[in-house]
N, C-alpha and C. Protein backbone atom coordinates (compact mmCIF):
# COMPACT_ATOMS: atom_id res chain seq x y z
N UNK A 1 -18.68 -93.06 55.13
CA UNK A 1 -20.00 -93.34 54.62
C UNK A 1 -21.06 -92.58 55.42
N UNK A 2 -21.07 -92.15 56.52
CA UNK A 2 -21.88 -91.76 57.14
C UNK A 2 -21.62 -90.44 57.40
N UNK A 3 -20.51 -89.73 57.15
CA UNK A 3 -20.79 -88.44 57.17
C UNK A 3 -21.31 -88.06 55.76
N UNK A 4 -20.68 -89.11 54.66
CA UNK A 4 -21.25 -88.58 53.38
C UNK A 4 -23.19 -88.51 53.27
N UNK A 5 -23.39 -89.79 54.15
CA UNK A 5 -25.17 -90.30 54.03
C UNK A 5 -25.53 -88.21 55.12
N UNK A 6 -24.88 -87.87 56.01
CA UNK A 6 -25.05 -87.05 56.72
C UNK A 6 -25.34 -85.95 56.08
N UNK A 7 -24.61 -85.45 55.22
CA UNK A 7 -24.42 -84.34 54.19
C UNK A 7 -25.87 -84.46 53.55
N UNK A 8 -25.69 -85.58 52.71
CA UNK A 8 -26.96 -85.55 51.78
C UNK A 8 -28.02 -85.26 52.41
N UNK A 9 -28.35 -86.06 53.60
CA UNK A 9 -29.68 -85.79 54.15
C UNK A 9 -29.93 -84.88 54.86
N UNK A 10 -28.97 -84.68 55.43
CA UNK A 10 -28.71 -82.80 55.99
C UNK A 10 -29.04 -83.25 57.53
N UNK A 11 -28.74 -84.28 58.07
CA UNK A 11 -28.44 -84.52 59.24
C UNK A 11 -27.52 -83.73 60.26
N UNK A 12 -28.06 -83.66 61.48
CA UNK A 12 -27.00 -83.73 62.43
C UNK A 12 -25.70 -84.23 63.01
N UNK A 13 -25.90 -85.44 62.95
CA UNK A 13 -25.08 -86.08 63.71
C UNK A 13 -25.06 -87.60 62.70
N UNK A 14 -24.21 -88.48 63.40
CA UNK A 14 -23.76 -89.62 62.84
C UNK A 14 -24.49 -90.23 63.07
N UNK A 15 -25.26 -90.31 65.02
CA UNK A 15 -26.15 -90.87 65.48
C UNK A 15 -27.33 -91.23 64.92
N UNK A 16 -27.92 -89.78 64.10
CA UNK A 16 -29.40 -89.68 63.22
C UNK A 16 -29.29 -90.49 62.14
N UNK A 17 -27.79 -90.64 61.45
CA UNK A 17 -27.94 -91.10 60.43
C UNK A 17 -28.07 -92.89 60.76
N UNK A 18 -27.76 -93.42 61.91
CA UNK A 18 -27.29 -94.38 62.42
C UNK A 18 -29.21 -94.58 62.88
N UNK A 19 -29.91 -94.34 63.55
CA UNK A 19 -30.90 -94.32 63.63
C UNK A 19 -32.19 -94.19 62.24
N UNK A 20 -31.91 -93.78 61.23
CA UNK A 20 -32.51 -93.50 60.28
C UNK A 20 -32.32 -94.80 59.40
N UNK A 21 -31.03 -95.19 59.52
CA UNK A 21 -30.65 -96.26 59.08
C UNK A 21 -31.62 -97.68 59.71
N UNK A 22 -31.81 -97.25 60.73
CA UNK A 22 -32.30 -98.54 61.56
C UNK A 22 -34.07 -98.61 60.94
N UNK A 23 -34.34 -97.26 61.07
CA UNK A 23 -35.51 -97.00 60.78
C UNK A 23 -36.43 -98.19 59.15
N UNK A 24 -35.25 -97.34 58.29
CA UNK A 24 -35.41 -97.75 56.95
C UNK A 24 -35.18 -99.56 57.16
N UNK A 25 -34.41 -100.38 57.92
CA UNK A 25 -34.08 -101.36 58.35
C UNK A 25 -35.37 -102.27 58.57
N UNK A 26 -35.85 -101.81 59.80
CA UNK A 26 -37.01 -102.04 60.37
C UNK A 26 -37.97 -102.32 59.50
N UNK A 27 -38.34 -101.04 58.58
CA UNK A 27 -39.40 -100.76 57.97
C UNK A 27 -39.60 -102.31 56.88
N UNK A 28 -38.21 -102.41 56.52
CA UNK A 28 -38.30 -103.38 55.58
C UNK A 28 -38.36 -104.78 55.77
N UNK A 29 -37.95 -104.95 57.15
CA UNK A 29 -37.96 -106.26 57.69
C UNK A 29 -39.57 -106.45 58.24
N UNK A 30 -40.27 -105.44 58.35
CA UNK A 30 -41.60 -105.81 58.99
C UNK A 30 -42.58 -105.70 57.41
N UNK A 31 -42.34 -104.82 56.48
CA UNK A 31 -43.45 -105.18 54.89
C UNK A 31 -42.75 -106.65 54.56
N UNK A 32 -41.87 -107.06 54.50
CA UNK A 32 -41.03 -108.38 54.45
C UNK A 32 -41.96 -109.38 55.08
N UNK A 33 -42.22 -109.52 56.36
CA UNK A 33 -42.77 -109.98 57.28
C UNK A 33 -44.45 -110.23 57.11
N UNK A 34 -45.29 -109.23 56.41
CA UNK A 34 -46.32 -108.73 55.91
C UNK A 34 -46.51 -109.18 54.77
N UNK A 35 -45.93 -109.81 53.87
CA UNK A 35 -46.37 -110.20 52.71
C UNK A 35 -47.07 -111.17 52.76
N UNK A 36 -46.12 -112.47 53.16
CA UNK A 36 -46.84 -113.76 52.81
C UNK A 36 -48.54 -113.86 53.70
N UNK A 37 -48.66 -113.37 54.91
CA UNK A 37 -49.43 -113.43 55.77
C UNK A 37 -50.72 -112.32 54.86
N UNK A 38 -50.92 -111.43 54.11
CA UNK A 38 -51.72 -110.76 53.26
C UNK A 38 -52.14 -111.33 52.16
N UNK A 39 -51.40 -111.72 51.16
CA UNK A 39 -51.13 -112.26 49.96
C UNK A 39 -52.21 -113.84 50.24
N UNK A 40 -51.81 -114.17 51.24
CA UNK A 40 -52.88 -115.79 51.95
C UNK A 40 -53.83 -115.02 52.27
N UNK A 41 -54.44 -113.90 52.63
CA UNK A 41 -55.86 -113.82 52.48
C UNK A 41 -56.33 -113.62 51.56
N UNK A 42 -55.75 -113.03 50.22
CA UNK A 42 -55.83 -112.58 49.20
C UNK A 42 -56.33 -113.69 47.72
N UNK A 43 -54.97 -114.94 47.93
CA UNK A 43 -55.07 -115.61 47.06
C UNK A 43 -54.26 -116.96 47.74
N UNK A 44 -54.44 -117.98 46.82
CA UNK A 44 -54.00 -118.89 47.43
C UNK A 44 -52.08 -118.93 46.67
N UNK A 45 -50.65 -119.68 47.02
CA UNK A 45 -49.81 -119.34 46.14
C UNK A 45 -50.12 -120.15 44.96
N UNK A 46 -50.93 -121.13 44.91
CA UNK A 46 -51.08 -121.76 43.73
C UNK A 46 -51.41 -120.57 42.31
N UNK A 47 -52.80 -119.73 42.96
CA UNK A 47 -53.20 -119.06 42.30
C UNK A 47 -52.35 -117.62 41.65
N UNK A 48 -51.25 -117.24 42.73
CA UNK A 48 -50.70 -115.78 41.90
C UNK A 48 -49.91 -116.25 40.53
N UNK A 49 -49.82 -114.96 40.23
CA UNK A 49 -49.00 -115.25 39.24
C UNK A 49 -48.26 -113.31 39.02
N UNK A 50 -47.34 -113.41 38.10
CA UNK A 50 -46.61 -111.74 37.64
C UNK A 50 -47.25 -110.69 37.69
N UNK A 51 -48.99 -110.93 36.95
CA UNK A 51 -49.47 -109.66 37.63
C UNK A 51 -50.24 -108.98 38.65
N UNK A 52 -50.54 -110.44 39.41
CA UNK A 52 -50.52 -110.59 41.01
C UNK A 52 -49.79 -109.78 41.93
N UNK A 53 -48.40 -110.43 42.06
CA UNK A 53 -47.05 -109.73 42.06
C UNK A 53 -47.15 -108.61 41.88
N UNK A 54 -47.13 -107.59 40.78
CA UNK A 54 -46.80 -106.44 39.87
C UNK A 54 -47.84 -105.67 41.02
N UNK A 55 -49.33 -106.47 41.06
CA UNK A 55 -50.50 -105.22 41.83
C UNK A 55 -50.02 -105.08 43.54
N UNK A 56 -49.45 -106.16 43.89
CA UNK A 56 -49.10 -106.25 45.26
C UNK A 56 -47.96 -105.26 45.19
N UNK A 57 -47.31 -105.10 44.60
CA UNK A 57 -45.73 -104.20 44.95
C UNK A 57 -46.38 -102.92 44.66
N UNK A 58 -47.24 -102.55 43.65
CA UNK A 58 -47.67 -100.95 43.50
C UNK A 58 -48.50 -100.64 44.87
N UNK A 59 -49.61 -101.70 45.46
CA UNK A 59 -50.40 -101.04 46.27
C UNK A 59 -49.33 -101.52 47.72
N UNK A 60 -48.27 -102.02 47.65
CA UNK A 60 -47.64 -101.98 49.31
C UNK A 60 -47.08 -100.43 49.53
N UNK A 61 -46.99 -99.90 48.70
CA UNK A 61 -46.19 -98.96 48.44
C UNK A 61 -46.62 -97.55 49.70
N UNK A 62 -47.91 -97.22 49.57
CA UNK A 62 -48.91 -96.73 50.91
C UNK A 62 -48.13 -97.02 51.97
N UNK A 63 -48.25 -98.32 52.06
CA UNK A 63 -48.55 -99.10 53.50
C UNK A 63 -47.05 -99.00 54.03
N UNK A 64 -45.77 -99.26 52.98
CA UNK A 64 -44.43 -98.63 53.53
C UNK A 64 -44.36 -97.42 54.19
N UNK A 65 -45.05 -96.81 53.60
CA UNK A 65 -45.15 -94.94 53.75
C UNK A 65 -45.64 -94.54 55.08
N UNK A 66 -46.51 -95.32 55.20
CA UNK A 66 -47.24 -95.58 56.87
C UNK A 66 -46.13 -96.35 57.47
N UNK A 67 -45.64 -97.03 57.53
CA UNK A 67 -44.99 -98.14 58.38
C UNK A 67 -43.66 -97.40 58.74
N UNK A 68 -43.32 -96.57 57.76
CA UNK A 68 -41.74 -95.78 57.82
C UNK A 68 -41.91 -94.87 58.65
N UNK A 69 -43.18 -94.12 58.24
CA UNK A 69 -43.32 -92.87 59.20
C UNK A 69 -43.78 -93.54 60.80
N UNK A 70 -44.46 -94.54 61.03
CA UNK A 70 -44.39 -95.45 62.52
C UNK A 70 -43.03 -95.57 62.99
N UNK A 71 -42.05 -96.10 62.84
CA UNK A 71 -40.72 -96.03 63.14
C UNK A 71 -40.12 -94.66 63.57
N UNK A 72 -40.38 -94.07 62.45
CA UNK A 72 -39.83 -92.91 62.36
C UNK A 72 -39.66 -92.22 63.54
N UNK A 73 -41.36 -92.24 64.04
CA UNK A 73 -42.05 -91.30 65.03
C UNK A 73 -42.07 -92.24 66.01
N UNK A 74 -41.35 -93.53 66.29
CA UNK A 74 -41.08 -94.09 67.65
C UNK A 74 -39.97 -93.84 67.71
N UNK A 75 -38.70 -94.05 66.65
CA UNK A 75 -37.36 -93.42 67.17
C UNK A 75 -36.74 -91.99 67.23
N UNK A 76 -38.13 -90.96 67.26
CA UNK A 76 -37.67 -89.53 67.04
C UNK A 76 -37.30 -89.22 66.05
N UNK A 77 -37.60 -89.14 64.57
CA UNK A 77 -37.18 -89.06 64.04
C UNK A 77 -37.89 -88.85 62.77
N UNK A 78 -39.58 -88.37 62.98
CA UNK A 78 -40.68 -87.95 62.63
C UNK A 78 -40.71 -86.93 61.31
N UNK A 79 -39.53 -85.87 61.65
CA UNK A 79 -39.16 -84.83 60.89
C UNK A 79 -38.99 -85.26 59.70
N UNK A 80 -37.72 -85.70 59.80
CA UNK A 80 -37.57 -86.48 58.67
C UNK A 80 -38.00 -87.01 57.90
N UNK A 81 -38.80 -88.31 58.06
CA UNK A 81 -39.06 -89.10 57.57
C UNK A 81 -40.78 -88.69 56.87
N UNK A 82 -41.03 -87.38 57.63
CA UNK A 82 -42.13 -86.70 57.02
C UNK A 82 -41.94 -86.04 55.81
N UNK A 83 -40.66 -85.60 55.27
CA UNK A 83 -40.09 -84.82 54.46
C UNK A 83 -39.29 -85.74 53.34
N UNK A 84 -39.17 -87.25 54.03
CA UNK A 84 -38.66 -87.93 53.09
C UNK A 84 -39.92 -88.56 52.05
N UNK A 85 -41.26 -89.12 53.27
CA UNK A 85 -41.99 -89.10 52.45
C UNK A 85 -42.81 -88.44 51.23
N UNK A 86 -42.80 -86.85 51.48
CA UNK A 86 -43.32 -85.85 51.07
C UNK A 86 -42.85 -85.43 49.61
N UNK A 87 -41.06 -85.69 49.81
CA UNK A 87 -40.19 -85.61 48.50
C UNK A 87 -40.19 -86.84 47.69
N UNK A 88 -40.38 -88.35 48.11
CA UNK A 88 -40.75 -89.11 47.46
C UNK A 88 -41.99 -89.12 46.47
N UNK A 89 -42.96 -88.94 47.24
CA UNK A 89 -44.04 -88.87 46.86
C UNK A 89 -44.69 -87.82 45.47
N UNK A 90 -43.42 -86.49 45.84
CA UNK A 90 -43.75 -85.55 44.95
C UNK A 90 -42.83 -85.87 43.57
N UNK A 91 -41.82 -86.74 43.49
CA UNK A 91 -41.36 -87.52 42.34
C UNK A 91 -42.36 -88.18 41.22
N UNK A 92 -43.71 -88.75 42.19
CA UNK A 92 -45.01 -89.73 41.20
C UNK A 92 -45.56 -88.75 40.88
N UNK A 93 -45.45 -87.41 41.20
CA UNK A 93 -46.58 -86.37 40.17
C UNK A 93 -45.97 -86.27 38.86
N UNK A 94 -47.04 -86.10 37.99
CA UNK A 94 -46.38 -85.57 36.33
C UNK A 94 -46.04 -84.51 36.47
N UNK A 95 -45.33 -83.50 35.60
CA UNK A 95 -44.60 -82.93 35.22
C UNK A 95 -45.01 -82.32 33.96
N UNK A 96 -45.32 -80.84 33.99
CA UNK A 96 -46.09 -80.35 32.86
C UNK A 96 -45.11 -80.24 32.20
């Protein structure tokens, strides 16, 4: 699994991929962490509802992007994750 994750991402080593892994890990355990504590300044839970929800998941979306590349660039690993954002990102453009 990890030489295959290696290939794709065009890694070095097992290590990077093992670290990148942690990265993406992190990232998600701390917007995880970030919700309920935002969402309560926002609204009360009585008050959300689906398209509450729906606006919160489009606009966290930034704030992952920031939070991934923080990791990133504390575990060395800056490069990357600059290029992962960059290719993500260039997926939401249209397409003439």
């Amino acid at each position: 699994m990890f030489e295959k994750l290696k290939n794709r991402w065009d890694l070095k080593s097992g290590w990077q991929v093992f670290v990148v892994l942690i990265v993406f890990a992190c990232t998600g355990f701390t917007v995880l962490f970030l919700k309920e504590p935002v969402l309560s300044l926002i609204a009360a839970k009585e008050e959300r509802n689906w398209i509450f929800t729906t606006v919160y998941y489009i606009l966290i979306l930034p704030v992952y992007f920031i939070i991934l590349l923080f990791y990133g660039f504390l575990l060395g690993q800056s490069k990357f994750f600059i290029g992962f954002v960059k290719k993500t990102l260039s997926r939401f453009k249209r397409k003439k």
